[in-house]
Every structure is written in structure tokens, then in C-alpha cells.
Protein backbone atom coordinates (compact mmCIF):
# COMPACT_ATOMS: atom_id res chain seq x y z
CA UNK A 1 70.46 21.05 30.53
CA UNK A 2 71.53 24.02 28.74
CA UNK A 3 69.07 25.85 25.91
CA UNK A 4 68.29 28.92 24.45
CA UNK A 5 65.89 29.64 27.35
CA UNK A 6 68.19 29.14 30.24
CA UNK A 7 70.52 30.93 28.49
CA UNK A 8 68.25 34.11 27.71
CA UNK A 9 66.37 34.26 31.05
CA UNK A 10 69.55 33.37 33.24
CA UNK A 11 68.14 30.40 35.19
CA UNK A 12 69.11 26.38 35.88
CA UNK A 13 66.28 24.37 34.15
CA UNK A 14 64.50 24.77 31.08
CA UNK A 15 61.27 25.42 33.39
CA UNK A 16 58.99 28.29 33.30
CA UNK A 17 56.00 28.53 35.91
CA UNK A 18 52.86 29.17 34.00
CA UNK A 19 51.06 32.71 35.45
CA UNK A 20 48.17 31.68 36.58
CA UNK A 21 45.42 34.30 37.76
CA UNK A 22 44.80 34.09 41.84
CA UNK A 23 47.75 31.53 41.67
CA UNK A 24 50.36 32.86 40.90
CA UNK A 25 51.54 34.79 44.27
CA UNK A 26 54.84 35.11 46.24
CA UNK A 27 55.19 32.36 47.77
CA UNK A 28 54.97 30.15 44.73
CA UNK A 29 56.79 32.15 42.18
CA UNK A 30 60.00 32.13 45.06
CA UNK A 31 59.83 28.42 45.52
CA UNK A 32 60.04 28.10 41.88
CA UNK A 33 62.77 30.29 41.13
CA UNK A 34 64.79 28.97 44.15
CA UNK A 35 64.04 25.41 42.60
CA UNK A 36 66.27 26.32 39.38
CA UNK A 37 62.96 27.07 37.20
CA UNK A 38 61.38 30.39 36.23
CA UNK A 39 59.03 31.80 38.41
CA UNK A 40 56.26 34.30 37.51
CA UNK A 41 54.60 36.32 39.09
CA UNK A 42 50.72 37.20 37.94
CA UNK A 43 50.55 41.05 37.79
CA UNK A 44 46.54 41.15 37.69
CA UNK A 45 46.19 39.09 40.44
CA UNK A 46 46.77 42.20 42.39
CA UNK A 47 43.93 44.47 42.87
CA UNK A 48 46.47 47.77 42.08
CA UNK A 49 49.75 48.58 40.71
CA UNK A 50 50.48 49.76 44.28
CA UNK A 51 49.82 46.30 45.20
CA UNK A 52 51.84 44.50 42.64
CA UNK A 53 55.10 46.59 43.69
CA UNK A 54 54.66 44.87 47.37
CA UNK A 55 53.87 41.68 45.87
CA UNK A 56 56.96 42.01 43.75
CA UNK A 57 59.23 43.07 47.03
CA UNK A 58 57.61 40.10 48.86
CA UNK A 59 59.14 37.29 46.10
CA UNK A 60 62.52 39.10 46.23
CA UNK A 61 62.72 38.94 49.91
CA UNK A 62 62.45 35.33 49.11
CA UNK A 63 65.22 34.63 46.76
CA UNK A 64 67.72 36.31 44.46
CA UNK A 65 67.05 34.11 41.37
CA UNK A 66 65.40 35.26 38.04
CA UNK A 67 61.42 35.34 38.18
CA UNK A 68 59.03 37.13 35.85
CA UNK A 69 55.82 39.07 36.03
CA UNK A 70 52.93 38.39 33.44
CA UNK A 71 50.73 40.97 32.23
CA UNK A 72 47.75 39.72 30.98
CA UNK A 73 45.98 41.96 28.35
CA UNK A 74 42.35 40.70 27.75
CA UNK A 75 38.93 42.47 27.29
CA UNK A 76 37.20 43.43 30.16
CA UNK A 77 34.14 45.39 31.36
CA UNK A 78 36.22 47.41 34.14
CA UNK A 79 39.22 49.06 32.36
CA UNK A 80 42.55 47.92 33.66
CA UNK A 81 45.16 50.50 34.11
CA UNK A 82 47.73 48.21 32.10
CA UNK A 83 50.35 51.34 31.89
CA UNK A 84 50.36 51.78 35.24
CA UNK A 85 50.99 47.91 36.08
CA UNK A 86 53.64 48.05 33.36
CA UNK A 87 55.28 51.22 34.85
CA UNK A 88 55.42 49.17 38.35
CA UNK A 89 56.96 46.16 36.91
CA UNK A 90 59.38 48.71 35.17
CA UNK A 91 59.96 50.89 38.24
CA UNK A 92 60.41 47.40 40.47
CA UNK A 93 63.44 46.35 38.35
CA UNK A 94 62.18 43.37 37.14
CA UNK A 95 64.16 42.07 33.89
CA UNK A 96 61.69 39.19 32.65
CA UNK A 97 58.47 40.17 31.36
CA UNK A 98 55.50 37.77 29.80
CA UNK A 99 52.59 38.99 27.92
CA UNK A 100 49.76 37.07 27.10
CA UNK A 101 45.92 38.42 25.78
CA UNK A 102 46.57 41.05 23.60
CA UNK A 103 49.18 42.36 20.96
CA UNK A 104 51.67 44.15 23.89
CA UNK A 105 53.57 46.54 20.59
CA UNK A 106 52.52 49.30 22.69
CA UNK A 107 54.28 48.01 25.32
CA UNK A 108 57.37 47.24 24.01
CA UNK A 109 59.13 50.47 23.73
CA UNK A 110 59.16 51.10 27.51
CA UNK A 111 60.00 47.32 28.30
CA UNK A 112 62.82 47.24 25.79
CA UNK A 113 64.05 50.59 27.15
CA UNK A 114 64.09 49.40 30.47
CA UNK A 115 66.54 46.25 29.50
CA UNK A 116 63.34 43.80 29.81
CA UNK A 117 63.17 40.34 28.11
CA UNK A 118 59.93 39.54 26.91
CA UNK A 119 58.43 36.55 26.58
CA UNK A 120 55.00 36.47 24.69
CA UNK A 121 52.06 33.90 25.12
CA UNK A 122 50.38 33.30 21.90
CA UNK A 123 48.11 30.14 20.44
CA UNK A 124 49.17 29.91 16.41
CA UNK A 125 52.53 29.95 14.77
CA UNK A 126 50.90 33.03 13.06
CA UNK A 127 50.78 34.89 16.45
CA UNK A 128 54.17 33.85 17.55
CA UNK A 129 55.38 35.38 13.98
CA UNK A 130 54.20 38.88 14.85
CA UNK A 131 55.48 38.75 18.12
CA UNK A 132 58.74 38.31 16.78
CA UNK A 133 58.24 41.19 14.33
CA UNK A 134 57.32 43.69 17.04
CA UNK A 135 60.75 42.61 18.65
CA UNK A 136 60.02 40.20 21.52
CA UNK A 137 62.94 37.70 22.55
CA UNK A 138 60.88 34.53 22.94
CA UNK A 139 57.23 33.11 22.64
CA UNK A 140 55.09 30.41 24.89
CA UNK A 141 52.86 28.65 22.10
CA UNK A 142 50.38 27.37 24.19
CA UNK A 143 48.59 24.31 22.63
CA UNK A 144 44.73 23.24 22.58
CA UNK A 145 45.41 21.09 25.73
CA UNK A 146 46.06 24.05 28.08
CA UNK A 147 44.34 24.86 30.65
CA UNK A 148 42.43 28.68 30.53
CA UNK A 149 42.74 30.50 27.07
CA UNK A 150 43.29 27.82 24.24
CA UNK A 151 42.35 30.20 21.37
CA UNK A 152 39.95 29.53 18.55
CA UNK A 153 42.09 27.37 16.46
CA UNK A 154 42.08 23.89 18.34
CA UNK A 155 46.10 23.53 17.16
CA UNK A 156 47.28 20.00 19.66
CA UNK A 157 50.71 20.31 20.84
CA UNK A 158 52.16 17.96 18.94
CA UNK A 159 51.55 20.08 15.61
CA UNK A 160 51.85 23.42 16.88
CA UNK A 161 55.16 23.34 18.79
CA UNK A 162 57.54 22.31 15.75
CA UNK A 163 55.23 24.66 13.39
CA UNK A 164 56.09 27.37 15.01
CA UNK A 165 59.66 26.39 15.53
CA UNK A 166 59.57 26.29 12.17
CA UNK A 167 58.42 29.55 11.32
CA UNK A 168 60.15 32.21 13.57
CA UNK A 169 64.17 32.60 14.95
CA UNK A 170 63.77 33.25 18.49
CA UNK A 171 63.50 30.93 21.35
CA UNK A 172 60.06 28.52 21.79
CA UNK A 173 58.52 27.74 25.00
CA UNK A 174 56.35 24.57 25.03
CA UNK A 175 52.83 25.35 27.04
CA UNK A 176 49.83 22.95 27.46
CA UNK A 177 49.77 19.92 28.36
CA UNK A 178 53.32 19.69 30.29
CA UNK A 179 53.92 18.17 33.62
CA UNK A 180 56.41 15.61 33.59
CA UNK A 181 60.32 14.71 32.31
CA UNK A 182 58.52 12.75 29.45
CA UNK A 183 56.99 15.90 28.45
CA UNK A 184 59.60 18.00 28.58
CA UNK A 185 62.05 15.54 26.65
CA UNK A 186 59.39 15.78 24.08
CA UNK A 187 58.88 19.08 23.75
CA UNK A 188 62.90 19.47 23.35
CA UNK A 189 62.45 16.76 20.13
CA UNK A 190 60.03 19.23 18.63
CA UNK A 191 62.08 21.73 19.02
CA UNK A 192 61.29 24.17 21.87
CA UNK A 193 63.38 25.44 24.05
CA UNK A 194 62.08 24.85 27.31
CA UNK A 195 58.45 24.08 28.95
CA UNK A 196 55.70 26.01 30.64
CA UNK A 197 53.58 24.48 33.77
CA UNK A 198 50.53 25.79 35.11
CA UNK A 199 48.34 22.82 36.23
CA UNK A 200 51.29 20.91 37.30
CA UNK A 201 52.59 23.70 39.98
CA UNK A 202 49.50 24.71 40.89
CA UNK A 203 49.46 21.33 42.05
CA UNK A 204 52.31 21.74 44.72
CA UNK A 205 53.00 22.15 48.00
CA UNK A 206 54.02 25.89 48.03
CA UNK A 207 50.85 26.70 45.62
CA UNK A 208 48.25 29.05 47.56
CA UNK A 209 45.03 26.96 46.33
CA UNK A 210 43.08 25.04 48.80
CA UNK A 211 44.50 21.61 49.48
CA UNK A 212 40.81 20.38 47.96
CA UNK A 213 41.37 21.68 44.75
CA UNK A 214 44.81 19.53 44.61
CA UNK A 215 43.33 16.44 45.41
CA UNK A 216 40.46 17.20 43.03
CA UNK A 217 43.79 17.25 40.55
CA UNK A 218 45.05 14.43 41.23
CA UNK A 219 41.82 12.63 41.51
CA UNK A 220 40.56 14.13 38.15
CA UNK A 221 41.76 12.43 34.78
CA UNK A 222 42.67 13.98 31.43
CA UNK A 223 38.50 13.94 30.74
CA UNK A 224 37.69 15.28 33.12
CA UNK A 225 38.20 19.25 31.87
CA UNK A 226 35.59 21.23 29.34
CA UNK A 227 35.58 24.29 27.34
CA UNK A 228 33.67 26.72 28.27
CA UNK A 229 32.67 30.73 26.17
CA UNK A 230 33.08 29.03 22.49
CA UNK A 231 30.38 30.57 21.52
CA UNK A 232 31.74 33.72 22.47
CA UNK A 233 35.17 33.33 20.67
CA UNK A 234 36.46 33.36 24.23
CA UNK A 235 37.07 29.45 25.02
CA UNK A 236 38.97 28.62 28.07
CA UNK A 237 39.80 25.53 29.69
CA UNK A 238 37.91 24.73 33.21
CA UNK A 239 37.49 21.81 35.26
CA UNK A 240 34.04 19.25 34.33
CA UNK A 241 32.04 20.48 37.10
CA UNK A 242 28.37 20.69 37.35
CA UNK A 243 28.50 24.82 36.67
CA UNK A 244 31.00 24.83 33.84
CA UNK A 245 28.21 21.86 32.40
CA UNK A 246 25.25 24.31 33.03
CA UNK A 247 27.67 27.25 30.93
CA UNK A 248 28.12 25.04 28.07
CA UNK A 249 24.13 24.21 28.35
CA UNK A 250 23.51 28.57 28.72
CA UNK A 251 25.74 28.48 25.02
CA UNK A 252 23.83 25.58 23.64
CA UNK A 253 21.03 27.54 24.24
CA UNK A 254 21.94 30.77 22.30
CA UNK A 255 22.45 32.57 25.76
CA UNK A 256 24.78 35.58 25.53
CA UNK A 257 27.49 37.17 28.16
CA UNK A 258 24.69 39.32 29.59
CA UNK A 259 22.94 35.72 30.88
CA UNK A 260 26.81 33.81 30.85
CA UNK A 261 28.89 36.89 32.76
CA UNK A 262 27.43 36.26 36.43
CA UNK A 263 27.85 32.48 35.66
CA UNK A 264 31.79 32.94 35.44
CA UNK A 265 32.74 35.71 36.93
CA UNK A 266 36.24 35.58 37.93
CA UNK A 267 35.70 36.46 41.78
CA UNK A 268 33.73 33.04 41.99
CA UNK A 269 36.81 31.19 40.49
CA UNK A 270 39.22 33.36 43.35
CA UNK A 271 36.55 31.70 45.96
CA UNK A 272 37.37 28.44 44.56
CA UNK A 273 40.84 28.36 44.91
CA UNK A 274 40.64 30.05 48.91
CA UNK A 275 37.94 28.59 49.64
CA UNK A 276 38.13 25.05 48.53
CA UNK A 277 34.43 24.79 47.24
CA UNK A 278 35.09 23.10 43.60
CA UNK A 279 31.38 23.85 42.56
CA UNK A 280 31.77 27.25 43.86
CA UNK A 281 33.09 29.11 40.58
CA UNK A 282 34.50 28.03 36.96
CA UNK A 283 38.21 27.28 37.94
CA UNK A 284 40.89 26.83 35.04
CA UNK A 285 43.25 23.49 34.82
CA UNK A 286 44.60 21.36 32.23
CA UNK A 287 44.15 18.55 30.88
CA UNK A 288 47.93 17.42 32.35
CA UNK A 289 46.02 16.63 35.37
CA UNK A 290 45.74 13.19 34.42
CA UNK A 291 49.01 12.88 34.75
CA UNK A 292 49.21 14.42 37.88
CA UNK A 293 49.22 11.62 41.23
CA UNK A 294 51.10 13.71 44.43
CA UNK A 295 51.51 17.27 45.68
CA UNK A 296 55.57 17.40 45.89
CA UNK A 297 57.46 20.57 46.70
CA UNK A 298 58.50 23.07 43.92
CA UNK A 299 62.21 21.41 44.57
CA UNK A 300 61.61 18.38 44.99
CA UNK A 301 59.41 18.54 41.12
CA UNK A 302 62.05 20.31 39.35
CA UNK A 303 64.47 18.30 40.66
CA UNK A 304 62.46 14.58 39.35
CA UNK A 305 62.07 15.97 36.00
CA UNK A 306 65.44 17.16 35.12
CA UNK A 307 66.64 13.53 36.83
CA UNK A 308 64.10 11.57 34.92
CA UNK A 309 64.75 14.03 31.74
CA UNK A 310 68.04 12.87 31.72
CA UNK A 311 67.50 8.97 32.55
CA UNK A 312 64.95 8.94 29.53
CA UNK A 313 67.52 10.72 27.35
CA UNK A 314 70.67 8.67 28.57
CA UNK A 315 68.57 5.38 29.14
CA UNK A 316 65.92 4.85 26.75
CA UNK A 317 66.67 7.22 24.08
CA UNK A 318 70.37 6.33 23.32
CA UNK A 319 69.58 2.53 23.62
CA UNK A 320 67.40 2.77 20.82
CA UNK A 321 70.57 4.19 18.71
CA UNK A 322 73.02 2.80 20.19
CA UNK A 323 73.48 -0.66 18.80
């Protein structure tokens, strides 16, 4: 399949690897590039820029296809050095960039400058609009049934993805909820360009997370996730465990970050995903996971959907036409 996004970003498959925080590493981001897909590479996952520059040598050591870096911009209590990551992914020679948290316009400049394509992350058709006005050459709309970040405006897939199509020129990038050919036929009917998957490749064999949090995916169902920091304008996506539950209780409760903040902190969710302990921490996934049932290989993923993308287009699709 050719699109816009293959096109733009140089790769095979209309398939970008969500970047995920502690997930996103080497290893995974080079099987999923070398699979035909987009990998990407989580820039905060490394404790320094220094670090990030290795990390970044490691994944090209492993292939010579397109990946990304993301660069996350969110509020924090320990100020992040976001120049200096951006200067490394600059300095590394990487030519695919996605942003995500906050408005990256200060950014852009020194991306643009340095021949980067940038992708942007955003949760409303409203978001994606600016994006495009402060010059970025494609957005990930990530819908309500993400995992992580959903934003405050609850907007299901099915609405936002050909609303925002609708309302800017460059390229769309389906996010939330994707996992399978099914969805990515779909999200090609709305209108997008291509699909993002988190959940579903953190869910492989190349993925760095403990094999007990991948069986706890594909044991888990599509209930079987809860938002968690509503009350703080912050809601993300976790799995139903017993400590997300007790957050949720903490909010009910009027409780602010100053009780919530040890509760979540995100070295508890790294623990989680080394460590195997699915109580341990609040760890993010999506609500895809109920349609997740094996742990393939990066290639041996891509390679179902775009076979079963094209049976359901050729098979079931025309047949209902063709008569």
C-alpha cells in the first residue's frame, strides 16, 4: 500500500510504532523499521541527551531503514533539558521527528533547518489545525481509546479521525485503538493516512517489557483499562489494577498531586515493565488489548496486517460492490 505517509516518511507500510516511555528502546524500534513500518525511538526514555545519542547509534547499527525519535514535551517537577535532547536528535542525523505534550513552535525552526519531518501527536482536530499552522508535515490524532494521554475531550476514533481529515491538508495518522488489518483498513476509509500502534507492539516479541506484562495483554479485555489524573486535567490510560483503582478512589476523594504524585510516579511504572510485577506501578496500555491473543515478531505482525489488509479490501470489500 502506497499513501501519503509512506510516501513522506520513506518507508513500506502505512505503520508507525507508537513511542512509548520505557518501551520504546533499540531493539524494538530496529525490528520495526526492518519489518517495513516506522520505528520510533522514545527520546525521554533516556536518562541524558548523552544517552539518547548512543541509544540512537545502537538502532542504526541495527538497520538502515527510516525510524523516528519522539520528544515528549509534558509538565514536570524536574526540568527536562528538551533543547539539549532536540540538539542530539539534530546532531545524530535523524530525519523523522514526533512531538507529542506540548506546542513544539519553538522547536520547529531548528528541526526544519535541519531537513526534519515532523510528525505531531495531538487529541482534537483543533490541535492538529495549529500544528499545521506552525508548519509541521503530518499529525497522529490520537483518539479517547488510547492508551496513556487521551486529552480532556473524550473525542472516540471513529469521530475524530475523519474530523480532522476534514479540517487540515497534511497527512493524518490514525492512533488509539489500532492493532489489527481491520483497523487499519478502517482508519484508511476515514481518511488517514496510515496507523499508529503502541499497545499492539509493545505486545511483541522484540518489545523490552517483561513477558508477564504480555500475557497480562493478551489475557486482559477491552474493560479491563481505567483513567486515571481526571481530576487533574491530566487523564491517561492505565491498566485496571488494584493501584490505578485506589488513584481513582485518592481523586474521588478530593486528594491532590501532593497525596496522588508518589502513587504514580513514573519510576514505579519503569519497574513494571522490567520487573514484571503488574501491581507494582500504574503502567499505560490500550484498550486494543482486547484484541490482542499472541506475542508474534515485529515481521511476522506487519507482515499479517498488510496480508489481511489486503484480503479484507480485495475479498470482502469489493464483493460487496461488485455485483
Amino acid at each position: 500500500m502506497k499513501t501519503a505517509i509512506t510516501r513522506l516518511l520513506g518507508i513500506e507500510h502505512p505503520i508507525v510504532q507508537g513511542g512509548m516511555q520505557w518501551v520504546a528502546r533499540a531493539e524494538l524500534v530496529a525490528a520495526v523499521s526492518n519489518a517495513g513500518a516506522l520505528g520510533v525511538l522514545t527520546a525521554l526514555t533516556q536518562p541524558t541527551p548523552e544517552a539518547l545519542a548512543k541509544e540512537i547509534a545502537r538502532v542504526r547499527s541495527m538497520t538502515d531503514r527510516p525510524f523516528a525519535v519522539n520528544l515528549t514535551m509534558l509538565p514536570t517537577l524536574k526540568p527536562v533539558p528538551y533543547e539539549a535532547y532536540r540538539d542530539v536528535i539534530i546532531d545524530s542525523g535523524v530525519k523523522i521527528v514526533e512531538t507529542a505534550g506540548n506546542n513544539p513552535v519553538g522547536h520547529m525552526p531548528a528541526f526544519k533547518a535541519a531537513g526534519i519531518k515532523v510528525i505531531h501527536k495531538c487529541t482534537t482536530p483543533r490541535h492538529a489545525r495549529k500544528a499545521e499552522q506552525i508548519g509541521v508535515d503530518a499529525v497522529s490524532i490520537d483518539g479517547f481509546e488510547c492508551a496513556g494521554h487521551v486529552g480532556e475531550d473524550d473525542i472516540p476514533g471513529l469521530i475524530l479521525i475523519p474530523a480532522t481529515v476534514a479540517q487540515v491538508g497534511i497527512p493524518v495518522i490514525a492512533s488509539g485503538g489500532f492493532g489489527d488489518a481491520r483497523g487499519l483498513v478502517a482508519a484508511l476509509a476515514l481518511g488517514a493516512e496510515g496507523i499508529n500502534m503502541g499497545t499492539r507492539f509493545m505486545c511483541t516479541r522484540e518489545s523490552p517489557v517483561h513477558d508477564n506484562i504480555k500475557q497480562t495483554i493478551v489475557a486482559n479485555t477491552e474493560a479491563d483499562t481505567i483513567l486515571i489524573l481526571r481530576s487533574l486535567r491530566n487523564s491517561s490510560r492505565v491498566a485496571r489494577t488494584s493501584l490505578a483503582r485506589s488513584v481513582v478512589e485518592m481523586e474521588q476523594a478530593g486528594l491532590g498531586i501532593a497525596e496522588i504524585g508518589p502513587k504514580v510516579a513514573g519510576g514505579k511504572g519503569r519497574r513494571v515493565y522490567e520487573e514484571g510485577d503488574v501491581e507494582e506501578g500504574i503502567w499505560t496500555v490500550g484498550m486494543v488489548q482486547g484484541l490482542i491473543d499472541d506475542v508474534p515478531t515485529c515481521e511476522a505482525l506487519v507482515a499479517r496486517i498488510m496480508s489481511q489488509a489486503e484480503n479484507l479490501v480485495r475479498e470482502r470489500l469489493l464483493a460487496l460492490v461488485d455485483r
